[in-house]
Protein backbone atom coordinates (compact mmCIF):
# COMPACT_ATOMS: atom_id res chain seq x y z
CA UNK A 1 21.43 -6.31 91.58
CA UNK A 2 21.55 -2.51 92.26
CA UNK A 3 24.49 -0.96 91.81
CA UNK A 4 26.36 1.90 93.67
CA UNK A 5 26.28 5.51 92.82
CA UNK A 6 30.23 4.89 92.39
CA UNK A 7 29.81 2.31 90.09
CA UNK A 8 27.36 3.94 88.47
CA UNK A 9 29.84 7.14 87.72
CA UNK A 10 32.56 4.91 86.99
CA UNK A 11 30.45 3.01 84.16
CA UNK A 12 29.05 6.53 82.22
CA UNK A 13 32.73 7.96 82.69
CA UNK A 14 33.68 4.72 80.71
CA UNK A 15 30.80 4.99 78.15
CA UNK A 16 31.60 8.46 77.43
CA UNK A 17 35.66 7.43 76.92
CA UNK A 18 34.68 6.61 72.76
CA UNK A 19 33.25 9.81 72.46
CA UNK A 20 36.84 11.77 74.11
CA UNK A 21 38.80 10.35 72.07
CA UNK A 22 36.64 10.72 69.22
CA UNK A 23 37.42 14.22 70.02
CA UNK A 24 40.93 14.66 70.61
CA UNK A 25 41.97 13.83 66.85
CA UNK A 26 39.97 17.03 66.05
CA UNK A 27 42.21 19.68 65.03
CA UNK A 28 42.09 22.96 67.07
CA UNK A 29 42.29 25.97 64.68
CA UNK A 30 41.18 29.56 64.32
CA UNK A 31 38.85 30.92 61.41
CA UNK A 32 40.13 34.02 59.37
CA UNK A 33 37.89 36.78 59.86
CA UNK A 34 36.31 36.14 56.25
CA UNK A 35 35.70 32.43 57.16
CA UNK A 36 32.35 32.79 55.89
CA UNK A 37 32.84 34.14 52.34
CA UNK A 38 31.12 31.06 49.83
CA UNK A 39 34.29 30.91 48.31
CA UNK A 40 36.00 29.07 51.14
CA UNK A 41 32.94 26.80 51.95
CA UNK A 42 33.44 25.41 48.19
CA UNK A 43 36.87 25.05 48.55
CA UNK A 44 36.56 23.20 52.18
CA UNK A 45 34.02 21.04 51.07
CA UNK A 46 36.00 19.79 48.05
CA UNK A 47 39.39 19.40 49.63
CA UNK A 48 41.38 16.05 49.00
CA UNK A 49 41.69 13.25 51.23
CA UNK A 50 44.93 13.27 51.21
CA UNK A 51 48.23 16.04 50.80
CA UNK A 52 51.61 14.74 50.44
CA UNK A 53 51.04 11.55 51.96
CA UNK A 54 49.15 12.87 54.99
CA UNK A 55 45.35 11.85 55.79
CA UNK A 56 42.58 14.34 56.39
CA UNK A 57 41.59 15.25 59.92
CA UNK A 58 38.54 16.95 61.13
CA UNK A 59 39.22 20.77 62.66
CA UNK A 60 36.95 22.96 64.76
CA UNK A 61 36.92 25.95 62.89
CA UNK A 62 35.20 27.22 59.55
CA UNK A 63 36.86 27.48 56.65
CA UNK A 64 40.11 25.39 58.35
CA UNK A 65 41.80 22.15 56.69
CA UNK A 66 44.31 20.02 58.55
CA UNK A 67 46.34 17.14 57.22
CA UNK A 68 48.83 14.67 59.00
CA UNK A 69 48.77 12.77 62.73
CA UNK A 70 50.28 14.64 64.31
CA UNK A 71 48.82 17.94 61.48
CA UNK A 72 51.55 18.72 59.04
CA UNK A 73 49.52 20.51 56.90
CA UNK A 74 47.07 23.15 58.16
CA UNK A 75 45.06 25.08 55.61
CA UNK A 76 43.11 28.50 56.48
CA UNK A 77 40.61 30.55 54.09
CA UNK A 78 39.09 33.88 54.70
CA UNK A 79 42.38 35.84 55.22
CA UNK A 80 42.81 39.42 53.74
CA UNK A 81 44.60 39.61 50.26
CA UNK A 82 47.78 40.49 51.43
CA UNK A 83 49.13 43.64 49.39
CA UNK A 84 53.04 43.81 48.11
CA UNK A 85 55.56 42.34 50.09
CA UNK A 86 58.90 41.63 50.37
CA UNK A 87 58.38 37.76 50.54
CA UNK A 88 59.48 35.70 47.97
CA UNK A 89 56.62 34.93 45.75
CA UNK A 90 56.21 32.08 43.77
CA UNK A 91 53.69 31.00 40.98
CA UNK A 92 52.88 27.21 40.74
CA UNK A 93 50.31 26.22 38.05
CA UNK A 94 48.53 29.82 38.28
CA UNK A 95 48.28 30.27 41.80
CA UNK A 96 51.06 33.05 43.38
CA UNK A 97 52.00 32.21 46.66
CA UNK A 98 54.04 34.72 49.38
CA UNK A 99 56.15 32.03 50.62
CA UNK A 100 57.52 32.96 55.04
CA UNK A 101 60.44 30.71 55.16
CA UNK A 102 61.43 32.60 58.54
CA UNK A 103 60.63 29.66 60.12
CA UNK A 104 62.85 27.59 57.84
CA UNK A 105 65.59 25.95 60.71
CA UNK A 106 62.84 24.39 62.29
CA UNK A 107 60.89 22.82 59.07
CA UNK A 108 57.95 25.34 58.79
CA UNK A 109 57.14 27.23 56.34
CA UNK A 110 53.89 29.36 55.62
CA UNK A 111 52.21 30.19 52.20
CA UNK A 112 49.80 32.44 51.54
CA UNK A 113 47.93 33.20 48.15
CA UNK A 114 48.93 36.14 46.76
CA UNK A 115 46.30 37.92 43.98
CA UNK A 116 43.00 35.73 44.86
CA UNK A 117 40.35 36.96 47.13
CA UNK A 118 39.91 36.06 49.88
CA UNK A 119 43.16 34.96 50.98
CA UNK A 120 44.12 31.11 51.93
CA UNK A 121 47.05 30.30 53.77
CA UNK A 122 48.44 27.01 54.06
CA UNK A 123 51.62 26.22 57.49
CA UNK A 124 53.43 22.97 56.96
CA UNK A 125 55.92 21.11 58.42
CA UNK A 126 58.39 20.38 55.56
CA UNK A 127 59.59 17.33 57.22
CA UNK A 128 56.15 15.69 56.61
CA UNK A 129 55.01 17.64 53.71
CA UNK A 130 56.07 19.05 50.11
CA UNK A 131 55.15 22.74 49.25
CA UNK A 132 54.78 21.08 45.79
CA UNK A 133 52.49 18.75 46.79
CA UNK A 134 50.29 21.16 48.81
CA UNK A 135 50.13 23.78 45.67
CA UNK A 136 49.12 20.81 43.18
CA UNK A 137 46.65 19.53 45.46
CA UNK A 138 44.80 22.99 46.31
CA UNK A 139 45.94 24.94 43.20
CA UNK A 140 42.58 23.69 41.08
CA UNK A 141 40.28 24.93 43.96
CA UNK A 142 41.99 28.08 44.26
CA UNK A 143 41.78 29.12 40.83
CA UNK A 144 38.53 27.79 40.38
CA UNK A 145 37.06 29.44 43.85
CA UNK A 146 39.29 32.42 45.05
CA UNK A 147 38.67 35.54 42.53
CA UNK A 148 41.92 36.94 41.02
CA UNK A 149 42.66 40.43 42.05
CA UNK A 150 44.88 41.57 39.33
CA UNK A 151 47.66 41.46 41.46
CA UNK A 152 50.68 39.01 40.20
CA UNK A 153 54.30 38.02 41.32
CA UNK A 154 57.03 40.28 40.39
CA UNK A 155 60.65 40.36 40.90
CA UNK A 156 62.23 43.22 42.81
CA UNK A 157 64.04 44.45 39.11
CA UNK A 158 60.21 44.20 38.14
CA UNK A 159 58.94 46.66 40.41
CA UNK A 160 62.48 49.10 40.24
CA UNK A 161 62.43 51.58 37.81
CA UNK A 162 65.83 51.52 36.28
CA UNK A 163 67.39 54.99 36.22
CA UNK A 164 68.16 56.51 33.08
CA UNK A 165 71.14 58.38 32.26
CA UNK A 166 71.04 62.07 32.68
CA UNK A 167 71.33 64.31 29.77
């Protein structure tokens, strides 16, 4: 029996339905401008199924990680190596981190490598997600991917000179 040209949209709009919403659990993110450096492809292809309790979701962007339904944990690599900063920095199993907590009321927080090249930055919710948990499971591809710069965390009485008395 032949079948109308309306029944004929109405049946490939249907078929194609699997394939939207195969699509809408993608993650939409932006690469770094370094998104291509090898050292980000190794990382992204050996990142862990799993951060904190949240399950690995595809994202549309090189060099980009997301974690969590809805994404809790978001992962970039590529970004410059940020230089000093007034951040609080924060070493966890030999990876420095410039922690943002400027977002703190509302349960986000950003973290950024500090001393590897290039730079990977990590945004979580810390509702869904630990900062521990996030440094643990990305701290072994960072050190073993992301070159060290010679740059370390300091304290601000680190970086002060402390002034002598005069004589």
């Amino acid at each position: 029996m032949p079948r109308s040209p309306r029944t004929l949209a109405l049946l490939t709009a249907l078929a194609l339905l699997p394939g939207l919403a195969a699509c809408s659990a993608t993650v939409a993110m932006e690469p770094a401008k370094d998104a291509n450096d090898p050292a980000c492809a190794d990382i992204v292809s050996r990142l862990p199924q799993t951060i904190s309790g949240q399950e690995r979701r595809w994202t549309d962007a090189q060099a980009t990680g997301a974690w969590g339904d809805p994404a809790a944990i978001l992962m970039t690599c590529g970004l410059e190596t940020p230089g000093p900063s007034t951040l609080p920095c924060r070493s966890f199993d030999g990876v420095d981190w410039l922690v943002d907590e400027s977002q703190a009321a509302d349960n986000r927080y950003t973290l950024t490598t500090f001393g590897r090249t290039p730079a990977l930055q990590v945004y979580l919710d810390y509702e869904a997600a630990s900062s521990g948990d996030v440094a643990q499971a990305l701290g072994p591809l960072i050190r073993t991917y992301l070159q060290p710069t010679g740059s370390v965390c300091t304290s601000a009485s680190d970086a002060t000179a402390t002034p002598s008395a005069a004589p």
